[in-house]
C-alpha atoms as a PDB file:
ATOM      1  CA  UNK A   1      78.243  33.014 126.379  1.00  0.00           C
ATOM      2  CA  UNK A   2      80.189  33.694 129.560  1.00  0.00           C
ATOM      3  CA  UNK A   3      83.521  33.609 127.445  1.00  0.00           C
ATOM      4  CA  UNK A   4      82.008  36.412 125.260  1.00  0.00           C
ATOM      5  CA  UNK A   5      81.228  38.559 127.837  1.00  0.00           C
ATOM      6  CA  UNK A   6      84.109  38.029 129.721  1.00  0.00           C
ATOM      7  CA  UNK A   7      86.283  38.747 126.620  1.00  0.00           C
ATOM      8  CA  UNK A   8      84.223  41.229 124.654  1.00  0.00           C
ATOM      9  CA  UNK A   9      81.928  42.383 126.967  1.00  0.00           C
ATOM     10  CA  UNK A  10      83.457  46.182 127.634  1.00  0.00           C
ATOM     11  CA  UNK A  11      82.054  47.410 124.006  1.00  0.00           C
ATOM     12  CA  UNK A  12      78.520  45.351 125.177  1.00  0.00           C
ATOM     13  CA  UNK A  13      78.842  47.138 128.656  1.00  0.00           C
ATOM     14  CA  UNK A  14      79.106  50.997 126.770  1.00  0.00           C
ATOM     15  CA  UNK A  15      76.620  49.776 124.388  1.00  0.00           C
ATOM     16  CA  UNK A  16      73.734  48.779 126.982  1.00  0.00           C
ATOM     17  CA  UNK A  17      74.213  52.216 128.796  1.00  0.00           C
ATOM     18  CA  UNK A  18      74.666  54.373 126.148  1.00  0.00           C
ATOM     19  CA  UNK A  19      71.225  53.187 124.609  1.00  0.00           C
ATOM     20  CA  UNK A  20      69.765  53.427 127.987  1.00  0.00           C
ATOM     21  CA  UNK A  21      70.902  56.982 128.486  1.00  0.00           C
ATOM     22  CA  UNK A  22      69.641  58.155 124.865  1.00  0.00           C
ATOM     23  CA  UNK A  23      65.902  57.281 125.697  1.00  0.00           C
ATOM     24  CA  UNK A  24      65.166  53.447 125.200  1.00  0.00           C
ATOM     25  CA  UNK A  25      65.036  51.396 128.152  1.00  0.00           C
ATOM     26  CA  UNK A  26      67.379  48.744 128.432  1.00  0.00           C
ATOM     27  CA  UNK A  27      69.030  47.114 132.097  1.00  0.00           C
ATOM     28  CA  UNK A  28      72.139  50.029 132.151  1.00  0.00           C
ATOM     29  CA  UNK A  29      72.356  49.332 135.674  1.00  0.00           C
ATOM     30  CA  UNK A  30      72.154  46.150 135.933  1.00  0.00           C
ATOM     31  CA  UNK A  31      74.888  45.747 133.217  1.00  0.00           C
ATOM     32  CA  UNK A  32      77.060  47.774 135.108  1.00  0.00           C
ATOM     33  CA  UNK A  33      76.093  45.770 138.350  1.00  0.00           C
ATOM     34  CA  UNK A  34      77.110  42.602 136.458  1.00  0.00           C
ATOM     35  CA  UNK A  35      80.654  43.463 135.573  1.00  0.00           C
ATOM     36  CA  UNK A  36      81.507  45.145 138.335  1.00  0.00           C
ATOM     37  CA  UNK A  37      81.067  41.348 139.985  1.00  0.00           C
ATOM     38  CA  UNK A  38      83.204  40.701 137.229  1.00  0.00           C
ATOM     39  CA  UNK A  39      85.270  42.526 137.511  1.00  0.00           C
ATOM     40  CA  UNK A  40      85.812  41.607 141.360  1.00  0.00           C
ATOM     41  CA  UNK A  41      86.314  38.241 140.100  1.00  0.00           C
ATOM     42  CA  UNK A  42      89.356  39.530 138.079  1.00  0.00           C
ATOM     43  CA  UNK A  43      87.845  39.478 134.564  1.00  0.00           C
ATOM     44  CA  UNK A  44      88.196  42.982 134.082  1.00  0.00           C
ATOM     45  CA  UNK A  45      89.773  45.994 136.170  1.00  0.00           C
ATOM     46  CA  UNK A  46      87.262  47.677 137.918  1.00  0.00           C
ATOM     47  CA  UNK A  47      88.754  51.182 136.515  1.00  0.00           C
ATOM     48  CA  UNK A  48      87.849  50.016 133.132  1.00  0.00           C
ATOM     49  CA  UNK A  49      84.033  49.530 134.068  1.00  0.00           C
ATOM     50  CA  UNK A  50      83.974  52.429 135.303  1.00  0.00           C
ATOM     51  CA  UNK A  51      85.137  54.905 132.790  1.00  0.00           C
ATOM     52  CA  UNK A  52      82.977  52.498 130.271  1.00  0.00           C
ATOM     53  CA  UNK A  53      79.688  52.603 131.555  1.00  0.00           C
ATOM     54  CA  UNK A  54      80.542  56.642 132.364  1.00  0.00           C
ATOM     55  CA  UNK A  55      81.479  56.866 129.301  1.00  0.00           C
ATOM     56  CA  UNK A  56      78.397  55.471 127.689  1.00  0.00           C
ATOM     57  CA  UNK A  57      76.211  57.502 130.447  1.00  0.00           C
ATOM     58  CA  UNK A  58      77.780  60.622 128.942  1.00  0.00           C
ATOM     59  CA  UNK A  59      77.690  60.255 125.174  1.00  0.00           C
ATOM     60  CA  UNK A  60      73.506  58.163 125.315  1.00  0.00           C
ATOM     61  CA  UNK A  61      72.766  61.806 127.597  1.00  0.00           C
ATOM     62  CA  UNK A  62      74.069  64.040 124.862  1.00  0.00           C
ATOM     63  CA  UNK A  63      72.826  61.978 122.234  1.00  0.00           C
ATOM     64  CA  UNK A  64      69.095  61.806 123.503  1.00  0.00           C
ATOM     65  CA  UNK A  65      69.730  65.494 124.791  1.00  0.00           C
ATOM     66  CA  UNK A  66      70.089  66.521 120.785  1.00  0.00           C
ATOM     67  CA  UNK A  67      68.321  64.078 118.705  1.00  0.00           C
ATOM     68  CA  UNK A  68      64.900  64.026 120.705  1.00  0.00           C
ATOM     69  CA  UNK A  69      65.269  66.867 123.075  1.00  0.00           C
ATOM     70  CA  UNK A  70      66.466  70.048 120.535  1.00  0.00           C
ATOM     71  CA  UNK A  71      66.206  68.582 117.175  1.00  0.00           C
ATOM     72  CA  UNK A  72      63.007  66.522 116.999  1.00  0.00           C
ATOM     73  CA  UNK A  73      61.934  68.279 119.935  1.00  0.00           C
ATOM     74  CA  UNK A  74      57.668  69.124 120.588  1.00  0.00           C
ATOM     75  CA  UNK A  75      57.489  67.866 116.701  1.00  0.00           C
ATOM     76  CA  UNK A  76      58.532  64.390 117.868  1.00  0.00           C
ATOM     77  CA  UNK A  77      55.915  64.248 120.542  1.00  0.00           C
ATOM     78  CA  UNK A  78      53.031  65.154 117.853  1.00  0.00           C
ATOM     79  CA  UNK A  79      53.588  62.887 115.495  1.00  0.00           C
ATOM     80  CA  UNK A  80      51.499  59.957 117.083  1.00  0.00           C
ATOM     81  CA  UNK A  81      48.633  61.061 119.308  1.00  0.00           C
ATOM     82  CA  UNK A  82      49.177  58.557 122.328  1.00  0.00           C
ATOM     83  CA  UNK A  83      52.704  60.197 122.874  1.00  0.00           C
ATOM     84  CA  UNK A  84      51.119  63.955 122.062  1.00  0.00           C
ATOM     85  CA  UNK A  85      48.023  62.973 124.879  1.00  0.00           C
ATOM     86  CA  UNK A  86      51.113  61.809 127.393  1.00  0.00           C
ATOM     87  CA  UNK A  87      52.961  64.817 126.031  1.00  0.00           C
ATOM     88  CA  UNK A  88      50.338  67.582 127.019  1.00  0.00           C
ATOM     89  CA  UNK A  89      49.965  66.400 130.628  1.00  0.00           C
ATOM     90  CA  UNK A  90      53.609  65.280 131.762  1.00  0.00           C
ATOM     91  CA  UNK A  91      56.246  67.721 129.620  1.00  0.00           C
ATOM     92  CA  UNK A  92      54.882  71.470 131.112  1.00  0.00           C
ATOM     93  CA  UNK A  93      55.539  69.592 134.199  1.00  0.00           C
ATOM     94  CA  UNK A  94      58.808  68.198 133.633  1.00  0.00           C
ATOM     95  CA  UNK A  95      59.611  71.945 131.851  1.00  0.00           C
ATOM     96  CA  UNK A  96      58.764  73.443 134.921  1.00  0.00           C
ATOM     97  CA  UNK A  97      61.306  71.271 137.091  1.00  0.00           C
ATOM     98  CA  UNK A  98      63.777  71.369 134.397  1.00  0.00           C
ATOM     99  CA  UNK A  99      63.764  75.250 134.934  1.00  0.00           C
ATOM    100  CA  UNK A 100      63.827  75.496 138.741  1.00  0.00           C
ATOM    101  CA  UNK A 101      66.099  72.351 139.476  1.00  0.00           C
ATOM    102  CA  UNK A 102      67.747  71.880 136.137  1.00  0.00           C
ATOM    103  CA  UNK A 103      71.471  70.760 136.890  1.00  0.00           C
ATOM    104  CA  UNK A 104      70.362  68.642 140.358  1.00  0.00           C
ATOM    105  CA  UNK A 105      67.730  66.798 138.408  1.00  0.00           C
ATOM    106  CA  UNK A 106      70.147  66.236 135.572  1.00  0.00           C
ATOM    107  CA  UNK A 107      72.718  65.035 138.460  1.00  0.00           C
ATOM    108  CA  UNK A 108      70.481  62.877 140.329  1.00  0.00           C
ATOM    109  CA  UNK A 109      68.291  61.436 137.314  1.00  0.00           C
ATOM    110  CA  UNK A 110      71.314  59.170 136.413  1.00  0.00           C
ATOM    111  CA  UNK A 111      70.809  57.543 140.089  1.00  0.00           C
ATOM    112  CA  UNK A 112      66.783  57.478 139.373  1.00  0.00           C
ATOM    113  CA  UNK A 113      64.917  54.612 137.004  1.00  0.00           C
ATOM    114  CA  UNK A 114      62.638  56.667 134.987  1.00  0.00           C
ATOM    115  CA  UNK A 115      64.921  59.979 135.001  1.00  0.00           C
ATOM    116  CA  UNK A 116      67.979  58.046 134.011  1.00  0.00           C
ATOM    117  CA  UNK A 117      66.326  57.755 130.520  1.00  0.00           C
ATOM    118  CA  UNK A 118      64.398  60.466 130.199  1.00  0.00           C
ATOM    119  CA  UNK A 119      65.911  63.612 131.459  1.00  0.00           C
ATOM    120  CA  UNK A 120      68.214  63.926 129.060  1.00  0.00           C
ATOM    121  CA  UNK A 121      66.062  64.646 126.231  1.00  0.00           C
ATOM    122  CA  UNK A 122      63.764  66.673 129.029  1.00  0.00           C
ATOM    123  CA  UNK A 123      66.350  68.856 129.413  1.00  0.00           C
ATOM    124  CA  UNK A 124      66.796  69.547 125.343  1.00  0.00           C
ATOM    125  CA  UNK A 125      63.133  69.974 125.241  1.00  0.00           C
ATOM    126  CA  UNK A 126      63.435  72.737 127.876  1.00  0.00           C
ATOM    127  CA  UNK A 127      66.318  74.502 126.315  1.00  0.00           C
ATOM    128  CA  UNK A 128      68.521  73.863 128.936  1.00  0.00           C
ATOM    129  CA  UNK A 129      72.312  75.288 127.697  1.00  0.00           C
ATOM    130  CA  UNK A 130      74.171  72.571 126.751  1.00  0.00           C
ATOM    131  CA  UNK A 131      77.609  73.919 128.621  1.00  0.00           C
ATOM    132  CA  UNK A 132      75.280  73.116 132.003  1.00  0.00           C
ATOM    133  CA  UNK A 133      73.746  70.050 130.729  1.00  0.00           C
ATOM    134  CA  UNK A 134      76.771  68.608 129.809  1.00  0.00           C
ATOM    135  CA  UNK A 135      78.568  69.550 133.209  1.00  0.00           C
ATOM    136  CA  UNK A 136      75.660  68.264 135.467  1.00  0.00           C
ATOM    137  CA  UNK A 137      75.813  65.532 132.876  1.00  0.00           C
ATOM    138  CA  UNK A 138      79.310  64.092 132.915  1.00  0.00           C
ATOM    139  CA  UNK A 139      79.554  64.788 136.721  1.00  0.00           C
ATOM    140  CA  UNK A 140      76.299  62.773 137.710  1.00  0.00           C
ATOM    141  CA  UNK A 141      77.423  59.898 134.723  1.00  0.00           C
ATOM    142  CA  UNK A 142      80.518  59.777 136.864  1.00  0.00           C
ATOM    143  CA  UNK A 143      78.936  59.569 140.344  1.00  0.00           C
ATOM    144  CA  UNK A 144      76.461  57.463 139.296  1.00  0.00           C
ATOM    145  CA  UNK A 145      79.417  54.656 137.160  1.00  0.00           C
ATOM    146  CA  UNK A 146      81.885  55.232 140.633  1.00  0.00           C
ATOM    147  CA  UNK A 147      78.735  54.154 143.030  1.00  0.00           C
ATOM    148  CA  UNK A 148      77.542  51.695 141.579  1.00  0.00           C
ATOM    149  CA  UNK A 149      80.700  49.751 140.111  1.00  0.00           C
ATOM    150  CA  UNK A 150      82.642  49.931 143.348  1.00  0.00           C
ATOM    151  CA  UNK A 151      79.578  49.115 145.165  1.00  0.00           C
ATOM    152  CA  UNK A 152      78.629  45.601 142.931  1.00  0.00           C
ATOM    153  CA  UNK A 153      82.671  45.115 142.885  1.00  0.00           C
ATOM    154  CA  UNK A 154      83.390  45.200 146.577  1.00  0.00           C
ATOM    155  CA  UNK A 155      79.926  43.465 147.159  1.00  0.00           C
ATOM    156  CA  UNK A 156      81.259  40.674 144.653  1.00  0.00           C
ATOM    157  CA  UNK A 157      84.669  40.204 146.451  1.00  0.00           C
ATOM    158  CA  UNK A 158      82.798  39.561 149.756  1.00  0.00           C
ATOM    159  CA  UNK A 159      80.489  37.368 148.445  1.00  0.00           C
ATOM    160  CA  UNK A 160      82.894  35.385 146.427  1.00  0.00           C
ATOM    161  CA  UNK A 161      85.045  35.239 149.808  1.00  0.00           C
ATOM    162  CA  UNK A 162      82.570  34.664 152.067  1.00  0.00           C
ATOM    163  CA  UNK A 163      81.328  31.447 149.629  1.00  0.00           C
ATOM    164  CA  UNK A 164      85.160  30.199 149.454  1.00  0.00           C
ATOM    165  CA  UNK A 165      85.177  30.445 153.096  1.00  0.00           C
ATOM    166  CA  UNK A 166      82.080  29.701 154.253  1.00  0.00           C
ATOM    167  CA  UNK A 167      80.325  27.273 151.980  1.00  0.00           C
ATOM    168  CA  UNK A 168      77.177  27.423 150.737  1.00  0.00           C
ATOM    169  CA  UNK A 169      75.094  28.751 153.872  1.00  0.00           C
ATOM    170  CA  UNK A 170      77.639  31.906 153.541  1.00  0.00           C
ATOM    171  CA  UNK A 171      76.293  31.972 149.335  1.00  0.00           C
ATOM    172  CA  UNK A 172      72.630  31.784 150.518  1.00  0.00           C
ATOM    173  CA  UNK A 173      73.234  34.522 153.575  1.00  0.00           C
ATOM    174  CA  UNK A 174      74.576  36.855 150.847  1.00  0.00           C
ATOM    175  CA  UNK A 175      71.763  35.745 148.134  1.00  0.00           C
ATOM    176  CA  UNK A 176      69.010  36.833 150.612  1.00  0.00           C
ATOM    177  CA  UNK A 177      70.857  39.930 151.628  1.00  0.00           C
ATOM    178  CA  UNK A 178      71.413  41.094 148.225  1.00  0.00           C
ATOM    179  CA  UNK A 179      67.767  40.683 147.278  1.00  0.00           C
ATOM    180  CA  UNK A 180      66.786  42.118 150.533  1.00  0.00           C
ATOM    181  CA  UNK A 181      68.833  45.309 149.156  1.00  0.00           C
ATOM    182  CA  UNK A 182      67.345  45.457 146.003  1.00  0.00           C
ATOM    183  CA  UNK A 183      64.096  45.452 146.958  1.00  0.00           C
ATOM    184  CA  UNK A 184      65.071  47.741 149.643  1.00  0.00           C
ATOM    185  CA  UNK A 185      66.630  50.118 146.574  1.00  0.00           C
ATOM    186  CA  UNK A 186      63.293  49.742 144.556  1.00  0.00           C
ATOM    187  CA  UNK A 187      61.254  50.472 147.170  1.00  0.00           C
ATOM    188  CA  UNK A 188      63.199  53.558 148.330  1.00  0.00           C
ATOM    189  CA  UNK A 189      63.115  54.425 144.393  1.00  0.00           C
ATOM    190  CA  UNK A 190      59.553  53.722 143.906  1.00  0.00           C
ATOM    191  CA  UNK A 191      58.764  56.905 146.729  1.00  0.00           C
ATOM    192  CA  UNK A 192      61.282  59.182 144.587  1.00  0.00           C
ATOM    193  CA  UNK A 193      59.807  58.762 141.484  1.00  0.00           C
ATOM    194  CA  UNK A 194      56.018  59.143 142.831  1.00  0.00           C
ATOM    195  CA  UNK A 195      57.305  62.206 144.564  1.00  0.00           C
ATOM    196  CA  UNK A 196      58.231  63.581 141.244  1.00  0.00           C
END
């Protein structure tokens, strides 16, 4: 399994976050997390992640932003009453966002759980111009690929140095800190997305 990845993975990496980014959701994140350890473990280049998982960021967006958002639109939402009960009490509310703060909630959703796969199609719904969408699109997909890549890929190098020179205890150090961090991140996250 680790030789797939390792030599196929790229189209894998662009398929996970492009699917995430249209509206289902799947780990993008922690895809992108994964091979940018790989990639600081020479597997890949670390450039390549990165335009990848943008890549797939920015085509899943446009995608969900089209299919569900203009094209299947309110209709979509009726069709089955759970989603049209859901519909009625969280879309005028997401509208209304969409209107005041359209391009920074397009640019920060990408960084955001719940917005990453949602706002997208939000935005469609809303009839938010495409032209903006797509800018605010492509420029958080890009923020949000550059963070997070060199962030996992740096964060790989030093742990994979700090194991090679400082055995195991160094491994376990970096184990706890990393899961201090994420928990830290969903935490932090958590408040956001109650906020909104």
């Amino acid at each position: 399994m680790t030789n797939f990845i390792t030599q196929h993975g790229l189209p894998l990496l662009f398929a996970v976050v492009m699917i995430e980014s249209f509206g289902i959701p799947l780990p993008g994140e922690t895809a992108l997390i994964a091979f940018g350890v790989l990639a600081s473990q020479g597997h890949y280049s670390i450039a390549s992640v990165i335009v990848i998982a943008a890549a797939g960021a920015i085509v899943g967006d446009n995608l969900g932003y089209w299919l569900i958002g203009r094209l299947g639109g309110r209709a979509l939402f009726r069709r089955w009453r759970w989603l049209n009960q859901y519909s009625d009490r969280v879309l005028p509310r997401a509208e209304a966002l969409m209107e005041r703060h359209g391009g920074k909630t397009v640019f920060f959703g990408r960084f955001v759980s719940i917005l990453r796969y949602t706002v997208a199609w939000v935005a469609g719904l809303s009839h938010m111009r495409w032209w903006r969408f797509l800018f605010w699109n492509a420029t958080g997909g890009i923020a949000w690929a550059t963070a997070v890549g060199l962030t996992s890929y740096y964060a790989g190098s030093a742990a994979a140095n700090a194991i090679q020179r400082y055995g195991l205890y160094a491994g376990a150090f970096v184990l706890v800190a990393v899961i201090a961090g994420w928990l830290g991140l969903r935490y932090a996250r958590g408040r956001v997305e109650r906020r909104l």
